[in-house]
Protein backbone atom coordinates (compact mmCIF):
# COMPACT_ATOMS: atom_id res chain seq x y z
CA UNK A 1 -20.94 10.08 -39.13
CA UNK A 2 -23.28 12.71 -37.83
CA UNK A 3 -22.30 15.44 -35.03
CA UNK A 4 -22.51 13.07 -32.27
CA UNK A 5 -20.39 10.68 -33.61
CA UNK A 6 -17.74 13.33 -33.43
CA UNK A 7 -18.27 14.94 -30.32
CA UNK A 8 -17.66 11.46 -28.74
CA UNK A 9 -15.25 10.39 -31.12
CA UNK A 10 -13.29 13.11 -29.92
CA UNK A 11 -13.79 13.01 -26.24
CA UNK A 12 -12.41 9.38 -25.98
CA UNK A 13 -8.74 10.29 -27.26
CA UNK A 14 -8.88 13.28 -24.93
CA UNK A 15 -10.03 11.24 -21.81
CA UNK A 16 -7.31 8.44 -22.46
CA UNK A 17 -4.39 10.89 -22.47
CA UNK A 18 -6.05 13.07 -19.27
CA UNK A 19 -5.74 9.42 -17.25
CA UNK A 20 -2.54 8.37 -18.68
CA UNK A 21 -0.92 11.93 -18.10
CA UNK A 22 -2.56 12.01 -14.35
CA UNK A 23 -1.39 8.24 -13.92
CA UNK A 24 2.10 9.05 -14.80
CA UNK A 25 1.43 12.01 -12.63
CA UNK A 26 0.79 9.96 -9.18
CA UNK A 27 3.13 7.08 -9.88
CA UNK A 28 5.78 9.67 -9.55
CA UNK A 29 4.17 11.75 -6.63
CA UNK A 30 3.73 7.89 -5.46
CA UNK A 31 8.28 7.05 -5.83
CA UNK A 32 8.92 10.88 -4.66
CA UNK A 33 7.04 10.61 -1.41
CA UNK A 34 6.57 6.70 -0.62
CA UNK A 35 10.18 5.28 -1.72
CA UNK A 36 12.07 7.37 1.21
CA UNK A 37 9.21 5.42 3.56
CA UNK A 38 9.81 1.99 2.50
CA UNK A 39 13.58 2.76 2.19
CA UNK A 40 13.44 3.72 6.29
CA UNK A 41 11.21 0.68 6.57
CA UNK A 42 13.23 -1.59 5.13
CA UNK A 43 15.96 -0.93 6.66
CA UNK A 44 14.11 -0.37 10.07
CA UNK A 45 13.11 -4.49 9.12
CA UNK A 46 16.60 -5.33 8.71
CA UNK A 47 17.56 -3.87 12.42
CA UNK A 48 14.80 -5.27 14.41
CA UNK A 49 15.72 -8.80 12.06
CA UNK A 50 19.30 -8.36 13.72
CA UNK A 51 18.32 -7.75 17.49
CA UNK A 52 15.39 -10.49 17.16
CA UNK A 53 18.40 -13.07 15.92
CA UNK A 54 20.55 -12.01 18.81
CA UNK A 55 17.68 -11.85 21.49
CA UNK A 56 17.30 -15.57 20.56
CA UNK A 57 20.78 -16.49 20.58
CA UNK A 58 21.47 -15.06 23.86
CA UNK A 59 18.52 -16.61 25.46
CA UNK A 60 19.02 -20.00 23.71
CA UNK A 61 22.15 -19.56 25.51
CA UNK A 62 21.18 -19.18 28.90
CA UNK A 63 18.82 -21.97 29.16
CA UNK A 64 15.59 -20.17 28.69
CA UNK A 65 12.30 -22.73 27.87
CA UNK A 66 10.91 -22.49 24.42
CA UNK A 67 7.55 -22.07 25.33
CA UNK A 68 8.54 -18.38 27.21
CA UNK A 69 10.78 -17.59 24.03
CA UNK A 70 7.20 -18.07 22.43
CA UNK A 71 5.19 -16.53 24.83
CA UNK A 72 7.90 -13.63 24.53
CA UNK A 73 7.68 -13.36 20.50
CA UNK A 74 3.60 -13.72 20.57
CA UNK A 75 3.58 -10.70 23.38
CA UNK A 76 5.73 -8.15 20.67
CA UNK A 77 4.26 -9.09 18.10
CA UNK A 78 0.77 -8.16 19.31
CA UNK A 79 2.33 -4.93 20.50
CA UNK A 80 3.95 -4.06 17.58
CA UNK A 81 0.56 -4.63 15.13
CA UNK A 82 -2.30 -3.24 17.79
CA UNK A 83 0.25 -0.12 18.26
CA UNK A 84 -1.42 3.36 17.10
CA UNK A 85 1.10 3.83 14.15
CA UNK A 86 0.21 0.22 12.53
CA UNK A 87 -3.43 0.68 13.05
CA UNK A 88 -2.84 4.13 11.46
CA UNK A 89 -0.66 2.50 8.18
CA UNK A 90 -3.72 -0.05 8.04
CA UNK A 91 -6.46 2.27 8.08
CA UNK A 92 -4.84 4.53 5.68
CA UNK A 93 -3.85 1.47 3.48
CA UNK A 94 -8.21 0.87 4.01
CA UNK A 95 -8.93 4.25 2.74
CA UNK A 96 -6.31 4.54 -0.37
CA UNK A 97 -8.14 0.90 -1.52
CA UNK A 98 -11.21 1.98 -1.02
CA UNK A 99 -10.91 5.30 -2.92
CA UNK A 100 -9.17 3.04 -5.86
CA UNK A 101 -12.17 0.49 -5.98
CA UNK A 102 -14.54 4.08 -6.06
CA UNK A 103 -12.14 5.19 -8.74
CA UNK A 104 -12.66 1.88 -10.72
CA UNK A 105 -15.35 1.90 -10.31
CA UNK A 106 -16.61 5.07 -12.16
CA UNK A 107 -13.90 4.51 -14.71
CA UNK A 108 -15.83 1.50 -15.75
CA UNK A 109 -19.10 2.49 -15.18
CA UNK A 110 -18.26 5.67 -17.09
CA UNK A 111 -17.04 3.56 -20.03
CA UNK A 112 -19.99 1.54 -20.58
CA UNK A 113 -21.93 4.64 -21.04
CA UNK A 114 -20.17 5.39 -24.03
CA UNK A 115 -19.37 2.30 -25.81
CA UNK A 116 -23.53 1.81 -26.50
């Protein structure tokens, strides 16, 4: 094997433990900061679950026309997903995949470089 074959012999064992170390590295950044969000989202789910179930009890109850209960659910619904903090979750979500695909991207591409 002459010197190159070592240099990159060595550089590959190296390069796997760097991404496994900074992978283990942002799945825990990922728990420490993003479980306490979905935690408050899930159980901001289960509230707005509750009052939705009673909103439609209490106007099944008085008679109201299903077609207004409808009109009623279609006009929050569009509120609640064109508001400024869900446009702000899905363009953040946007970014975060398309850093990822960048990321793959030049993990791969870096990889074939080596294995000729």
């Amino acid at each position: 094997m002459g010197m190159a074959g070592l240099v990159t012999a060595g550089r590959r064992p190296r390069r796997l433990v760097g991404i496994a170390v900074l992978s283990v590295a942002a799945a825990v950044v990922a728990v420490v900061f993003l479980l306490p969000l979905a935690i408050e989202g899930f159980v901001r789910l289960l509230d707005l679950t509750l009052n939705a179930c009673v909103w439609l009890a209490a106007s099944l109850s008085n008679g109201t026309d299903v077609w207004t209960i409808l009109r009623a659910i279609g006009r929050a619904t569009a509120y609640v997903l064109l508001s400024t903090r869900a446009l702000s979750i899905v363009g953040a979500l946007v970014l975060v995949g398309a850093a990822a695909l960048y990321g793959l991207q030049r993990l791969l591409g870096s990889e074939g470089e080596f294995s000729r």
